[in-house]
Protein backbone atom coordinates (compact mmCIF):
# COMPACT_ATOMS: atom_id res chain seq x y z
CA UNK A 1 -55.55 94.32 -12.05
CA UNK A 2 -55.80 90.67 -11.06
CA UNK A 3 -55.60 89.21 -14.83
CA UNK A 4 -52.36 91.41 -15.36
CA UNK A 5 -50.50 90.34 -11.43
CA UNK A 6 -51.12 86.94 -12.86
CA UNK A 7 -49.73 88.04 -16.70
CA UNK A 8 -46.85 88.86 -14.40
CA UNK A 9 -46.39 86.37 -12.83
CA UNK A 10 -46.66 83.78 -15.51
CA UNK A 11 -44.39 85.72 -17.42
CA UNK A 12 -41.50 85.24 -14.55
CA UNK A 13 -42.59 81.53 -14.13
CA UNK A 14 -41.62 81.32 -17.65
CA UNK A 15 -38.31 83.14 -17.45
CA UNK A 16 -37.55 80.84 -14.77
CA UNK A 17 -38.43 77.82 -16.46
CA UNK A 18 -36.65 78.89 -19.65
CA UNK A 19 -33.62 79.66 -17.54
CA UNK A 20 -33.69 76.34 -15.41
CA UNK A 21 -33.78 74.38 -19.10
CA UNK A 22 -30.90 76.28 -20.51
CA UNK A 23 -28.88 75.67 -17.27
CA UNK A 24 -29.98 71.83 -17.40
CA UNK A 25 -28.64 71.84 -21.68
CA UNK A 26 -25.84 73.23 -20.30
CA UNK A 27 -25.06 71.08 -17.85
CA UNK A 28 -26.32 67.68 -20.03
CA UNK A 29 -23.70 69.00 -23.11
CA UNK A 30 -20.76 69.39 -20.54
CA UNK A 31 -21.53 65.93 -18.94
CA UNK A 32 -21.97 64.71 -22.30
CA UNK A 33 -18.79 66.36 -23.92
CA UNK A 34 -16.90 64.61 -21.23
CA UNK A 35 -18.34 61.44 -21.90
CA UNK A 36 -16.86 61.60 -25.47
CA UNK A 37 -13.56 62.70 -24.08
CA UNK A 38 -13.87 59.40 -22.07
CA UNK A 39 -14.67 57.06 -24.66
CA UNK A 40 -12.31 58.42 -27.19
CA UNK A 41 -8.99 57.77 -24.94
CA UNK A 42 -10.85 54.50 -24.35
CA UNK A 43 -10.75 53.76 -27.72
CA UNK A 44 -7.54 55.27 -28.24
CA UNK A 45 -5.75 53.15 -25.18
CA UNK A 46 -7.56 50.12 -27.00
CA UNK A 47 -5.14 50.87 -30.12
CA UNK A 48 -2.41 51.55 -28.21
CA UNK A 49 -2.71 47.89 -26.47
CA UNK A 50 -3.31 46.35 -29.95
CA UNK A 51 -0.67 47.84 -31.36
CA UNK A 52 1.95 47.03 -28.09
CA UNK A 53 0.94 42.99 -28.60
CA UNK A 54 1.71 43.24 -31.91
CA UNK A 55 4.63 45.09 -31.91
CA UNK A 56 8.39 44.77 -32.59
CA UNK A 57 10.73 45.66 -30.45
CA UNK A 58 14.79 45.03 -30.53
CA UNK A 59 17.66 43.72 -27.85
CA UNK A 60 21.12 44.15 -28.60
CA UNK A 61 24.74 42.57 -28.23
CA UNK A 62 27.97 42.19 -28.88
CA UNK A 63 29.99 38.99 -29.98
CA UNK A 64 33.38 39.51 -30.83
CA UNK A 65 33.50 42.09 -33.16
CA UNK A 66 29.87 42.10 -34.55
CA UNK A 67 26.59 43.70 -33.52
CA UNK A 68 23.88 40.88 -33.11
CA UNK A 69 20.07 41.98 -32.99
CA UNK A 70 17.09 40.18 -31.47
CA UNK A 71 13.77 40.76 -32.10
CA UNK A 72 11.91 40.13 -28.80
CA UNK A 73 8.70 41.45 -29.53
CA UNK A 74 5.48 39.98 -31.04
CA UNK A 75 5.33 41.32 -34.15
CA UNK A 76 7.18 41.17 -37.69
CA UNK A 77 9.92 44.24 -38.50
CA UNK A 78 10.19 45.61 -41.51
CA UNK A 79 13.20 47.87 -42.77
CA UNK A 80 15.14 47.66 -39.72
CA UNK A 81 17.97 50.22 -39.81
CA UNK A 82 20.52 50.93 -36.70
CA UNK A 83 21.71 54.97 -37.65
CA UNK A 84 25.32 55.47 -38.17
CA UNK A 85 27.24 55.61 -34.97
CA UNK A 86 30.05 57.91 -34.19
CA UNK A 87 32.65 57.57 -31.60
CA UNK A 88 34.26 58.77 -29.21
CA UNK A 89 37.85 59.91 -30.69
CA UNK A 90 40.89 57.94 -28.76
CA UNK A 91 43.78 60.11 -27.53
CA UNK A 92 45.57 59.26 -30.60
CA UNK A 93 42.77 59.73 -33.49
CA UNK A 94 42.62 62.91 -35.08
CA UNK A 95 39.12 61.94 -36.84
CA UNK A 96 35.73 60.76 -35.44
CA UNK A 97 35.53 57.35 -36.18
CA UNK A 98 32.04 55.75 -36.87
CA UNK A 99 30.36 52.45 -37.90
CA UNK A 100 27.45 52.72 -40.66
CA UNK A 101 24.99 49.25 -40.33
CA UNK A 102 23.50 47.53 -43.21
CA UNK A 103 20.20 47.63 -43.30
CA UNK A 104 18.01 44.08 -42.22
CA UNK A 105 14.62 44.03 -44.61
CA UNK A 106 12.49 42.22 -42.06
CA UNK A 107 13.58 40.59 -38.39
CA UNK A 108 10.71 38.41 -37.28
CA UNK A 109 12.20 35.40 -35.58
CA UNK A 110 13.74 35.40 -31.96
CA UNK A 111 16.93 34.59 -33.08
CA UNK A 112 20.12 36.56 -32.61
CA UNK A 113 20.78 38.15 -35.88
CA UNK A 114 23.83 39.42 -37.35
CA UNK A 115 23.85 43.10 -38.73
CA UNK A 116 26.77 43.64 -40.87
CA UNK A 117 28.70 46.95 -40.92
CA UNK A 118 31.26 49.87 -42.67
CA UNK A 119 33.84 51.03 -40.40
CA UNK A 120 35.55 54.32 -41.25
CA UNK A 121 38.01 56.71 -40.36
CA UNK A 122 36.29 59.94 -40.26
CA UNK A 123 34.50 60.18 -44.23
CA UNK A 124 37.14 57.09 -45.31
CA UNK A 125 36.43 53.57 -45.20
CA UNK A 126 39.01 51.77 -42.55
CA UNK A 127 40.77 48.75 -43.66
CA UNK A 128 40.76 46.38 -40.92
CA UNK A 129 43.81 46.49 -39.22
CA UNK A 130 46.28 43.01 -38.75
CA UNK A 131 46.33 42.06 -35.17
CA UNK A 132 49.26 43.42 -34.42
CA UNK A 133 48.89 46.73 -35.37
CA UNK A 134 47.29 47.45 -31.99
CA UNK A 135 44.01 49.05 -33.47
CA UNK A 136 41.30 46.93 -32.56
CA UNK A 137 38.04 47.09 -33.90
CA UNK A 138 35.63 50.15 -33.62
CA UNK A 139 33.03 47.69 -32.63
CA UNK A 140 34.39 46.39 -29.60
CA UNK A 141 34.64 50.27 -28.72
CA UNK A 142 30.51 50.12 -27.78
CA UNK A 143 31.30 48.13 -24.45
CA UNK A 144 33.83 50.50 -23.28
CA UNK A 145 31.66 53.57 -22.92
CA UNK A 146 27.89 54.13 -23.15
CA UNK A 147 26.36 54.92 -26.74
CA UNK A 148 22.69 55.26 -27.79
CA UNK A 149 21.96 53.51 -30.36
CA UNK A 150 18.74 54.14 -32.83
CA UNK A 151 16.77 51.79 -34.41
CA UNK A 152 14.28 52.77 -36.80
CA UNK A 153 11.58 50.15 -37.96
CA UNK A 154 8.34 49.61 -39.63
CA UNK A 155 5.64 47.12 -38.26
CA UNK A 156 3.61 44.96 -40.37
CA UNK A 157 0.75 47.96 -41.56
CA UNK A 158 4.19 50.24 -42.44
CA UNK A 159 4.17 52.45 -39.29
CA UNK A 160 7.46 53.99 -38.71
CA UNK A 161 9.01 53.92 -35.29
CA UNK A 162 12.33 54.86 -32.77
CA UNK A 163 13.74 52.72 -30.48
CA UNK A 164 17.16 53.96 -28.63
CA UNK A 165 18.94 51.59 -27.07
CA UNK A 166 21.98 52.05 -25.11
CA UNK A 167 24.72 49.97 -25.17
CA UNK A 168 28.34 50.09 -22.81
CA UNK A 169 29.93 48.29 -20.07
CA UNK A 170 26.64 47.02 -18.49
CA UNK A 171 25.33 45.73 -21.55
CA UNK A 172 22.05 46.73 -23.66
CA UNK A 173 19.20 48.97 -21.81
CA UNK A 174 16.63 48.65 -24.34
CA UNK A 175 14.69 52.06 -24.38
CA UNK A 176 11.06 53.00 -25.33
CA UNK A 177 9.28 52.62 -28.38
CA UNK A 178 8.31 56.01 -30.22
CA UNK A 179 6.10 56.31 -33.32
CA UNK A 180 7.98 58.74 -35.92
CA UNK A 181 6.35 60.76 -38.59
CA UNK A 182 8.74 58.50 -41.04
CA UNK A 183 11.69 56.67 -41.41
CA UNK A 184 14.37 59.07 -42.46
CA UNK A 185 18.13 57.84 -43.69
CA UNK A 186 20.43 58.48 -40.70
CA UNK A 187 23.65 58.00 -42.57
């Protein structure tokens, strides 16, 4: 009777050693999953801080009636392209007029660049007006209300990004920097 009490009671010794190991695997793969959870936004911050010293990033302003561009970031731009912007229709205009910008193949220095533009009348090409005709350029229109503007860029490995930056009365307000799937044609 004593052999089998002590069968018994081996028997639940086991079971309660097997259990107290599964409940330490458990606990050892949980610690350990979040360990990897850990290291991989480690790893993935690292990129992210890489890419940031190396990466472009665009100011904007007005002279006259041009849009100048300034690359103040650390890194080389490549296919730099400012969407077409529409406007806000004057009391007078019975079309949406909008400015299309050429597109800049690379902007690496930290010099105030000029992007050149098409200004048209709805889907027409405008002529510029004479200065007396009391039309001034659609350009000039940027710093009399508030307009987002959106760059679209490559770095130096081809990445494709968004910036938005607004423009109006109180000057540029350079926005974040947003990877995109890929640069699109915004025309």
């Amino acid at each position: 009777m004593e052999a089998k009490g002590n069968a018994e009671l081996i028997s639940w010794l086991m079971v309660l050693i097997y259990a107290a190991t599964l409940l330490v695997v458990f606990f050892y793969t949980r610690e350990t999953s979040k360990m990897q959870r850990a290291v991989a936004k480690q790893a993935d911050e690292l990129v992210h801080q890489i890419r940031l010293s190396i990466m472009p990033a665009f100011v904007l302003r007005t002279a006259g009636a041009s849009l100048q561009i300034r690359n103040i970031g650390n890194g080389v731009a490549i296919n730099v392209q400012i969407d077409r912007l529409f406007l806000t229709p004057s009391s007078n205009e019975t079309f949406t007029p909008n400015i299309l910008f050429t597109r800049a193949p690379f902007l690496d220095r930290p010099e105030w660049e000029t992007i050149k533009h098409v200004e048209y009348e709805g889907e027409t090409v405008r002529s510029r007006p004479s200065v007396h005709s009391g039309y001034r350029d659609l350009l000039l229109r940027i710093t009399e209300n508030t307009y987002m503007l959106n760059i679209r860029f490559q770095d130096i490995e081809g990445n494709p990004y968004l910036q938005e930056v607004s423009m109006g009365k109180e000057g540029c307000n350079p926005g974040p920097i947003k990877p995109v799937e890929r640069l699109t044609d915004h025309y």
